[in-house]
Protein backbone atom coordinates (compact mmCIF):
# COMPACT_ATOMS: atom_id res chain seq x y z
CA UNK A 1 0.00 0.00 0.00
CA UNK A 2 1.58 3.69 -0.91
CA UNK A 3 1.71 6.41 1.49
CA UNK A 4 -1.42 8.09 -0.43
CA UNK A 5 -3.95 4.78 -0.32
CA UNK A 6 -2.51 3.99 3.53
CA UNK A 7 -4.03 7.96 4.14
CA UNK A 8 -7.31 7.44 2.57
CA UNK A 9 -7.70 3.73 3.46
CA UNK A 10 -10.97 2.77 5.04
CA UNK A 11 -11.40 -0.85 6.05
CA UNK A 12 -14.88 -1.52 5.84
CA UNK A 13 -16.53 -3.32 8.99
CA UNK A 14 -17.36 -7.03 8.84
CA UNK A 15 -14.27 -7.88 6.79
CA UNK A 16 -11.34 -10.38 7.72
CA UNK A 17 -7.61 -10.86 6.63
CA UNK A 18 -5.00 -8.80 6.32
CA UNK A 19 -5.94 -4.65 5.54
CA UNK A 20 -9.55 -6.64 5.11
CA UNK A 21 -9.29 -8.13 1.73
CA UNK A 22 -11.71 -11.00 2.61
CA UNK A 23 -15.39 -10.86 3.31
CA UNK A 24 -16.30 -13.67 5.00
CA UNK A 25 -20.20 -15.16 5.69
CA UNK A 26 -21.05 -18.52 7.90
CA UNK A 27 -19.62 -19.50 11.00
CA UNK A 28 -16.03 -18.99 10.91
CA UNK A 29 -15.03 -22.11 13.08
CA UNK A 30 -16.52 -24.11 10.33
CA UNK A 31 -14.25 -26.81 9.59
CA UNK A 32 -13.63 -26.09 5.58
CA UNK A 33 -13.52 -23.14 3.27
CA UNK A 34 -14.94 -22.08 0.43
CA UNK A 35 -13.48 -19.28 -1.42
CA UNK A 36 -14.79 -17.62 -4.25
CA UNK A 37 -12.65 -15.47 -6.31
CA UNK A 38 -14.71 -12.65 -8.99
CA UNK A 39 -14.51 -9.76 -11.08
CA UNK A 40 -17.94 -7.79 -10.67
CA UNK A 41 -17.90 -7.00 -14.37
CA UNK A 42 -17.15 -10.98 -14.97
CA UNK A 43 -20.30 -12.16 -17.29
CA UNK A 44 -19.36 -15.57 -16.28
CA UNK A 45 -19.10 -14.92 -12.48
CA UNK A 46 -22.71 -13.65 -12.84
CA UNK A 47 -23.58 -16.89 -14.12
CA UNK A 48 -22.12 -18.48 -11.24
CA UNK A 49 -23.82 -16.38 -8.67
CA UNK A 50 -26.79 -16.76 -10.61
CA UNK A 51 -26.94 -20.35 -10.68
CA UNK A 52 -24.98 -21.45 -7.76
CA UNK A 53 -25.05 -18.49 -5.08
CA UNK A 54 -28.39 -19.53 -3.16
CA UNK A 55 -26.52 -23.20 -3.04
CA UNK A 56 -22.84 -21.83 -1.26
CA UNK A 57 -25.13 -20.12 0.97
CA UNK A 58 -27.43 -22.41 1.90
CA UNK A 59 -24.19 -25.23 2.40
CA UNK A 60 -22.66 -22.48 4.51
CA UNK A 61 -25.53 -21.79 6.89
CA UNK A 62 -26.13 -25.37 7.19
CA UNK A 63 -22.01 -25.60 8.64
CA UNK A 64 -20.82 -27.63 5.86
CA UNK A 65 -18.04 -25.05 5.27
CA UNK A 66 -17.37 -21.21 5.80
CA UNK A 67 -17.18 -18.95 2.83
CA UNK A 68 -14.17 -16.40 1.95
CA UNK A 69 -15.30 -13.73 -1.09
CA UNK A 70 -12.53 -12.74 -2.74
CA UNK A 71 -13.03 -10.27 -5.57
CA UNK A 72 -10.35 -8.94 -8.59
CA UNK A 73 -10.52 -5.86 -10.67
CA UNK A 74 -8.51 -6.66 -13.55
CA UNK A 75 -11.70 -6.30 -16.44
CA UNK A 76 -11.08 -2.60 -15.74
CA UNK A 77 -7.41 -2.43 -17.65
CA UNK A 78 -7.91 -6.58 -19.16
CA UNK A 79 -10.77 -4.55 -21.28
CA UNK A 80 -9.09 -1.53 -22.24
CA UNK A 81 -11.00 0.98 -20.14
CA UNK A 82 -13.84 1.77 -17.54
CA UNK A 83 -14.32 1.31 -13.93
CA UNK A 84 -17.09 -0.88 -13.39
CA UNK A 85 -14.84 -3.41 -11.51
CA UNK A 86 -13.86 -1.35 -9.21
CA UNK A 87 -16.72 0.94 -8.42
CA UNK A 88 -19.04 -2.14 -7.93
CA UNK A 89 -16.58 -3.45 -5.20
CA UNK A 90 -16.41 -0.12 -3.76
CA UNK A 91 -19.96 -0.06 -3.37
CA UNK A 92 -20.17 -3.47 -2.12
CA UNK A 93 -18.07 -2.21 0.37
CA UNK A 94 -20.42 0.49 1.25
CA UNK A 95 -22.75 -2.73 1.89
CA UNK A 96 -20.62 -5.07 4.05
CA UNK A 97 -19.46 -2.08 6.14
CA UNK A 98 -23.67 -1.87 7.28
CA UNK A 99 -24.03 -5.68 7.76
CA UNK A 100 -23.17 -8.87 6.26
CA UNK A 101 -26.78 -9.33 5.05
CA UNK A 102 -26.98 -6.40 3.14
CA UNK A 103 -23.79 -7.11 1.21
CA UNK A 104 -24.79 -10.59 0.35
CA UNK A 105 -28.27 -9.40 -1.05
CA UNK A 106 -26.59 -6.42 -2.87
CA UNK A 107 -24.07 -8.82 -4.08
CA UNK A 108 -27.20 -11.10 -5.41
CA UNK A 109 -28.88 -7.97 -6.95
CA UNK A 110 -26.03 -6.90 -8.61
CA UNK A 111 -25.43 -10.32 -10.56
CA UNK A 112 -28.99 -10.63 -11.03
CA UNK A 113 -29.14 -7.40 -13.24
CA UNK A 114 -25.40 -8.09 -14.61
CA UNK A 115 -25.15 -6.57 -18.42
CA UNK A 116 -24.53 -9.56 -20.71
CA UNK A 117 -21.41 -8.63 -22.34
CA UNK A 118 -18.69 -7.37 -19.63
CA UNK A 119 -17.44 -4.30 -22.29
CA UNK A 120 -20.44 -2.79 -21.31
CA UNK A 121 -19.71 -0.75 -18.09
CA UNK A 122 -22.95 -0.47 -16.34
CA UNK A 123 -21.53 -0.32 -12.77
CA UNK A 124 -19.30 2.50 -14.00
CA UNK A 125 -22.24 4.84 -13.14
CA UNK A 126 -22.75 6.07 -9.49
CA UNK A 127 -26.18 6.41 -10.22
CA UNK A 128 -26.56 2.73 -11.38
CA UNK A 129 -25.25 1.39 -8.46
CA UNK A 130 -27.82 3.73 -5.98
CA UNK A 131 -29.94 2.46 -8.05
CA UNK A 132 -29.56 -0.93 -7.84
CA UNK A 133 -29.08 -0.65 -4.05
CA UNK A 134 -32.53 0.74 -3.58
CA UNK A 135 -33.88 -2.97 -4.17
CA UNK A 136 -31.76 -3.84 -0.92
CA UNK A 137 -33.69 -2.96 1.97
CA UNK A 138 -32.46 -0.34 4.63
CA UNK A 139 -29.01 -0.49 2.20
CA UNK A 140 -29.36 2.91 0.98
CA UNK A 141 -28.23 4.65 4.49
CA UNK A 142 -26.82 8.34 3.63
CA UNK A 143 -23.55 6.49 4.81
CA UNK A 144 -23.86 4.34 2.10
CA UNK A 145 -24.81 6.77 -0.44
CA UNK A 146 -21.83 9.36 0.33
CA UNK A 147 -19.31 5.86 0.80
CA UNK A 148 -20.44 5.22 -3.28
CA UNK A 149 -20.49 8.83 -4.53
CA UNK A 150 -17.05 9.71 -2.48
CA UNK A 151 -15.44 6.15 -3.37
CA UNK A 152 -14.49 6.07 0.44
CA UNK A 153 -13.39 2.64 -0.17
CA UNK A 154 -11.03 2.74 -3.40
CA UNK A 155 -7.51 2.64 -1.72
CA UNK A 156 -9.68 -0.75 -0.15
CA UNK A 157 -10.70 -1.95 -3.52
CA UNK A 158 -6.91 -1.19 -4.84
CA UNK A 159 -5.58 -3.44 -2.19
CA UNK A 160 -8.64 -6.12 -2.75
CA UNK A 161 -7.69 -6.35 -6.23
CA UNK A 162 -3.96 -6.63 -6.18
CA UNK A 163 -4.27 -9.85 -4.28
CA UNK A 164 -5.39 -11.69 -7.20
CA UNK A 165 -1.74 -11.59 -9.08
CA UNK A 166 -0.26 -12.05 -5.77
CA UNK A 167 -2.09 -15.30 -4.82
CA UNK A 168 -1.22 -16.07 -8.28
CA UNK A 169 -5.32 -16.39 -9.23
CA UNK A 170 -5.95 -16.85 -13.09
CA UNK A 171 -9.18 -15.76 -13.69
CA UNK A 172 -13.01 -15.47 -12.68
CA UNK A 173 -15.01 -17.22 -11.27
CA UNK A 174 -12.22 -19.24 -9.07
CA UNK A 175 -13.96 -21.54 -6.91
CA UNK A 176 -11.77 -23.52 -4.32
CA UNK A 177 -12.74 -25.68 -1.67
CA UNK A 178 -10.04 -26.01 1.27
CA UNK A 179 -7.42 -24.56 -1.67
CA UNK A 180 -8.49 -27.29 -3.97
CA UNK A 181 -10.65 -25.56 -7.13
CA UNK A 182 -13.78 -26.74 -8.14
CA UNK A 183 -14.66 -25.90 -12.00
CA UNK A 184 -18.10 -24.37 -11.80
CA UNK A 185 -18.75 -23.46 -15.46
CA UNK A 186 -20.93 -25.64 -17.21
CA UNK A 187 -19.20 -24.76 -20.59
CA UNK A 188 -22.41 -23.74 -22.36
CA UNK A 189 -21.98 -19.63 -22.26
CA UNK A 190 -21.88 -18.31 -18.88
CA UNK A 191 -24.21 -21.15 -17.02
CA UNK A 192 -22.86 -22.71 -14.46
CA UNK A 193 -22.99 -26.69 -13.54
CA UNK A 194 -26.52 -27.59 -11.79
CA UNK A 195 -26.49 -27.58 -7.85
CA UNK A 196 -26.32 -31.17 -7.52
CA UNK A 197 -23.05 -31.44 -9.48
CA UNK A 198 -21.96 -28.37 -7.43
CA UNK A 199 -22.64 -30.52 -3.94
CA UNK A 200 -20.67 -33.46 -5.52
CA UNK A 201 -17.56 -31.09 -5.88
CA UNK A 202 -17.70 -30.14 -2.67
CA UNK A 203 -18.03 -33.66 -0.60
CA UNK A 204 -15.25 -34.62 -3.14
CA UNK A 205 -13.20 -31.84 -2.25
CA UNK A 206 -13.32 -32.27 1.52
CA UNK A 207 -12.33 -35.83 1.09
CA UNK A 208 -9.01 -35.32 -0.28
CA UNK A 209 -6.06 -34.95 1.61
């Protein structure tokens, strides 16, 4: 972190790991991990919250494993321009610093109204993402709304995103279960592999050494 981000930086509340580059949901003494790498401009992470997101959080609640979200930024430059990466996970930020809850339904409205091709920046605009978080109840808190106009949380999202090439992550979604990944794409567009297949990972997963 530079001397500039370290000034501004804001660690949003609820977050875990070092400067708070994990956002964590379940009971953390679960016994296994789940960790879920994505780009919020990533048409095929959409897919994956889409079809699989309910699932991961139902396992979780149930104790069958904690979940890490990890999240990358690299669309912004990978796609020659715009901020949607970023600005999404600064506003998601906004979320998890009011509660857990909020930032897993915002999350969940946010892939639900994903644009279909990721060169199209939707979550570029400020007033997109308000707008979007007025489906969340209680979200839109004038904390929240002057955390996503002022980007309070950008020298976060900087430090969120650089962990990607320093954990040495390929691409998004990155699905790994106790470090082992899990290939959650069903290789017909941006669907991802049906629940059931999803639960067979995981018990497959856990049993490895």
């Amino acid at each position: 972190m530079n001397k500039v981000e370290e000034e501004l930086y804001v660690q949003p509340a609820h977050t875990t790991g070092k400067e708070g580059i994990i956002v964590p949901y379940g009971n953390p003494e679960a016994k296994h991990t789940l960790t879920v790498w994505m780009d919020m401009r990533c048409p095929f992470c959409a897919g994956f919250e889409q079809g699989l997101g309910a699932t991961v959080r139902e396992q979780a609640d149930a104790g069958d494993y904690k979940v890490e979200y990890r999240f990358a930024t690299f669309l912004d430059s990978a796609l020659g321009g715009g901020n949607g990466s970023k600005m999404a996970l600064n506003a998601l930020g906004a979320a998890v610093n009011e509660s857990p809850e909020k930032f897993i339904r915002y999350l969940q409205v946010l892939f639900e109204n994903h644009p279909e091709r990721e060169t199209d920046d939707e979550y570029g605009s400020t007033a997109r993402l308000l707008d979007l978080a007025g489906r969340v109840p209680g979200l839109r808190t004038p904390a929240f709304d002057k955390a996503v106009k002022e980007h309070t949380y950008m020298p976060w999202v900087e430090r969120v995103g650089r962990a990607l090439q320093e954990e040495g992550i390929q691409g998004t979604p990155t699905v790994l279960i106790d470090g082992k990944p899990i290939r959650v794409n069903s290789g017909k567009g941006i669907e991802s592999i049906t629940p059931e297949a999803f639960r067979e990972l995981i018990v497959e997963g856990r049993n490895k050494d």
